[in-house]
C-alpha atoms as a PDB file:
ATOM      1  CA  UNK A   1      15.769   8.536 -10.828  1.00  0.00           C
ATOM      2  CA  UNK A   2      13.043  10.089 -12.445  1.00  0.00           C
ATOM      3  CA  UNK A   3       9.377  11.483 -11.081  1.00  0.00           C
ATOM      4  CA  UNK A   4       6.681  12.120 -13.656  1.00  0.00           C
ATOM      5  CA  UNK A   5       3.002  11.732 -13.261  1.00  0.00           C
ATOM      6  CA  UNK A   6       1.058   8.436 -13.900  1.00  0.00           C
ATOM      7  CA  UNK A   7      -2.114   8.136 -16.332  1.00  0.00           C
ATOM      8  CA  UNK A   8      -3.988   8.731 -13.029  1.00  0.00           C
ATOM      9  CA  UNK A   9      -2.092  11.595 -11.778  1.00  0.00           C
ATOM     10  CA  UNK A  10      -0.348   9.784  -9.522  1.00  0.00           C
ATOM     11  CA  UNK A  11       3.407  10.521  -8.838  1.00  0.00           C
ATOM     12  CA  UNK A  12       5.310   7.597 -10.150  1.00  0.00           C
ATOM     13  CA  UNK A  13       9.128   7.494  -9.256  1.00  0.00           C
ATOM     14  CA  UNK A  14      11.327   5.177 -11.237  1.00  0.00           C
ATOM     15  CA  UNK A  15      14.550   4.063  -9.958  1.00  0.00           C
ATOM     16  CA  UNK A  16      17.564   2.657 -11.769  1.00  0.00           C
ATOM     17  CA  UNK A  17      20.990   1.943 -10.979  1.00  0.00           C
ATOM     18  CA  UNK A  18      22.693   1.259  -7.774  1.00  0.00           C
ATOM     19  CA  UNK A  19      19.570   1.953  -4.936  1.00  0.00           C
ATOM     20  CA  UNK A  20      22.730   2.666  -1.886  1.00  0.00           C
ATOM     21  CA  UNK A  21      22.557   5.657   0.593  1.00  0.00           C
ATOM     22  CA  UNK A  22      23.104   8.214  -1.961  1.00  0.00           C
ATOM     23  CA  UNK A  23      20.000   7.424  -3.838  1.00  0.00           C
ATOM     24  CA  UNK A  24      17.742   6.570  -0.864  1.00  0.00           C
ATOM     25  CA  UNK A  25      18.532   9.940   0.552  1.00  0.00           C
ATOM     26  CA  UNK A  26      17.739  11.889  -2.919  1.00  0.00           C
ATOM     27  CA  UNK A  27      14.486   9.803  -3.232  1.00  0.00           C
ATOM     28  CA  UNK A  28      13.744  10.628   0.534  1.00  0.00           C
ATOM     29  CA  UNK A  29      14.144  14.221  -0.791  1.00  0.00           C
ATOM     30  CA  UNK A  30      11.236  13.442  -3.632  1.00  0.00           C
ATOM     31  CA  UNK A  31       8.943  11.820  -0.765  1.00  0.00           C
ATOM     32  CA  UNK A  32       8.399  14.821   1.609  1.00  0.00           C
ATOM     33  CA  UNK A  33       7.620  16.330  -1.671  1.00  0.00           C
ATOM     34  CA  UNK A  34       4.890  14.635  -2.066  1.00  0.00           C
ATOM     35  CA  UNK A  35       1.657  15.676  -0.285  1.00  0.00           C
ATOM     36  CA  UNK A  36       0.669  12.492   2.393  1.00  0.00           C
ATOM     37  CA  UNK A  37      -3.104  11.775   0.512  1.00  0.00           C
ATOM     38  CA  UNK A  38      -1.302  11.831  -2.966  1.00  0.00           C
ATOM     39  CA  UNK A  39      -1.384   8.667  -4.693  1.00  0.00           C
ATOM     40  CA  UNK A  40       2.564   7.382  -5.244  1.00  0.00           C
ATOM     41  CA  UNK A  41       3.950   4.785  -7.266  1.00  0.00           C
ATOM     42  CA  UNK A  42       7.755   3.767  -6.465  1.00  0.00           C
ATOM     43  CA  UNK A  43       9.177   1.636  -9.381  1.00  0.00           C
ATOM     44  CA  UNK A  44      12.398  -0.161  -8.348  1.00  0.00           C
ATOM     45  CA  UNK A  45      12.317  -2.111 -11.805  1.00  0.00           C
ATOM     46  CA  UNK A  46      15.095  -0.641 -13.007  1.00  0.00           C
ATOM     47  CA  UNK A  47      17.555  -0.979  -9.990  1.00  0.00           C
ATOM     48  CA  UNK A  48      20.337  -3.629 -10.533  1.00  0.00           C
ATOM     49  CA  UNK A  49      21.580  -3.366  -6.920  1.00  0.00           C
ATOM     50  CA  UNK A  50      19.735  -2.219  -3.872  1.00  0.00           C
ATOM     51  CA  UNK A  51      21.869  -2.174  -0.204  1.00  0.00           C
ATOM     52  CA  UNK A  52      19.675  -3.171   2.738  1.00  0.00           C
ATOM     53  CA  UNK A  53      20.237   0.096   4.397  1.00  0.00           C
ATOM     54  CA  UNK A  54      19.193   2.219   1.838  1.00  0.00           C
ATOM     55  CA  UNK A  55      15.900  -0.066   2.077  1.00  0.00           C
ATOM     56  CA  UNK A  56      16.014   1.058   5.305  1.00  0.00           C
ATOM     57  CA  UNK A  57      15.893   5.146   4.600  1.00  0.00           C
ATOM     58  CA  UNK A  58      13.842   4.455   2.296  1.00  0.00           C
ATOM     59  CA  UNK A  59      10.997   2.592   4.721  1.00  0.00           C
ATOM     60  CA  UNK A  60      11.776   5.905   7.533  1.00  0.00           C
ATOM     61  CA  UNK A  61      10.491   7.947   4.697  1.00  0.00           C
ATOM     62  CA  UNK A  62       7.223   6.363   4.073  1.00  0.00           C
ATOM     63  CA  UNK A  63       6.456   6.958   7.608  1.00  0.00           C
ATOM     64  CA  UNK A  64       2.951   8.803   8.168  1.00  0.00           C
ATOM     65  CA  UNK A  65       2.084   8.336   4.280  1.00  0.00           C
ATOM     66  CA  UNK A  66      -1.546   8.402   4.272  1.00  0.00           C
ATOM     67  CA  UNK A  67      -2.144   8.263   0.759  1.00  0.00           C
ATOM     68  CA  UNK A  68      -2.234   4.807  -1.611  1.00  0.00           C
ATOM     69  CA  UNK A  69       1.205   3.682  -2.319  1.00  0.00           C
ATOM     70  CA  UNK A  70       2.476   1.251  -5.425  1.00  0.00           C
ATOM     71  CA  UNK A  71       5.983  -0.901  -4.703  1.00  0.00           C
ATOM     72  CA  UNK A  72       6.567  -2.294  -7.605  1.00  0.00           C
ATOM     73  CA  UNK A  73       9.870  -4.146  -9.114  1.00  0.00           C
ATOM     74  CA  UNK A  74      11.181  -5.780  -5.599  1.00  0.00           C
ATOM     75  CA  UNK A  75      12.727  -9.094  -4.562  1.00  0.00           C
ATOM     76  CA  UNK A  76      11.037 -11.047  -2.251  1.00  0.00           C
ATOM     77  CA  UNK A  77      14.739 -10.590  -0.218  1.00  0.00           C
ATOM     78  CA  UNK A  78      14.152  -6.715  -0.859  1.00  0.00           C
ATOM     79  CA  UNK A  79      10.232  -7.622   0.732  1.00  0.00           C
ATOM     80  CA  UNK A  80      11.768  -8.777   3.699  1.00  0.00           C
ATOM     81  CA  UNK A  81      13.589  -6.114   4.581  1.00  0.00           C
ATOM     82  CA  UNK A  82      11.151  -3.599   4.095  1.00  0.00           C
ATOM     83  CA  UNK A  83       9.065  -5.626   6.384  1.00  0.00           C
ATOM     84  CA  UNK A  84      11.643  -5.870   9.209  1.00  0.00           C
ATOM     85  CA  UNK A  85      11.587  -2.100   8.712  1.00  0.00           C
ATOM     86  CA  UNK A  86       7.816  -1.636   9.215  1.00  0.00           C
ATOM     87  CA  UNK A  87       6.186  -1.634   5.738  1.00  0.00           C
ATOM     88  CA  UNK A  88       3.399  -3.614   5.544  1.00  0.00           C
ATOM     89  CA  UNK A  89       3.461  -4.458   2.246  1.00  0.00           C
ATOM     90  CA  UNK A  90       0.030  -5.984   2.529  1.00  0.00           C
ATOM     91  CA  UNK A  91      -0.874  -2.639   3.081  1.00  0.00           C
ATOM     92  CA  UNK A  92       0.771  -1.047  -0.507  1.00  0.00           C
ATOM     93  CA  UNK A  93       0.170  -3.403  -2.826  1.00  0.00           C
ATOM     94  CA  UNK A  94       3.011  -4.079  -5.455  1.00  0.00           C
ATOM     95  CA  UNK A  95       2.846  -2.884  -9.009  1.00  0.00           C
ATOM     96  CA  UNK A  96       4.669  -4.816 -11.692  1.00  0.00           C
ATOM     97  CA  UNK A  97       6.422  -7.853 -12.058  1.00  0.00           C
ATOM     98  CA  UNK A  98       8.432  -9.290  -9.391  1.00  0.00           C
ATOM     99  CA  UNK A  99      12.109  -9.380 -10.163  1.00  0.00           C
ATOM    100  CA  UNK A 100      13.811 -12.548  -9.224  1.00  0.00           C
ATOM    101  CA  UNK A 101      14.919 -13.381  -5.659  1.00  0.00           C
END
């Protein structure tokens, strides 16, 4: 996982690796970090395997994010989930190219 800032000064967090419980709860970590207005970019591009759940932890931590947010690098499986979990992905729009279903 790393967290830099974007040409725009936006954080971007890039993800690689397994995306299980042990990585959803570090990146949880990184989102309260992150003032609610601030523009965020979350790249899952790099991340070979992603478990549901972790989706899951990841979707509680977006919760009262008022500020623009970038998914990029997801499977239109990955999507669904985050849907069933209460991301409007309509909503962020997704950055990147869309890995493979």
């Amino acid at each position: 996982m790393e967290v830099s800032r974007g040409n725009r000064g936006e954080v971007v967090i890039r993800l690689d690796g397994k995306f299980d419980g042990r990585a959803a709860t570090r990146l949880a970590g990184w989102l309260v970090e992150v003032p609610s207005g601030e523009p965020l970019v979350v790249d899952f591009r790099g991340v070979r395997e992603c478990e549901d759940l972790a989706l899951a932890t990841f979707a509680r931590g977006l919760t009262g994010r008022d500020g623009h947010l970038s998914v990029g690098g997801l499977t239109r499986h990955q999507e669904r989930v985050l849907r069933y979990f209460g991301v409007d992905l309509s909503q962020h729009p997704i950055g990147g190219d869309r890995a493979a279903s």
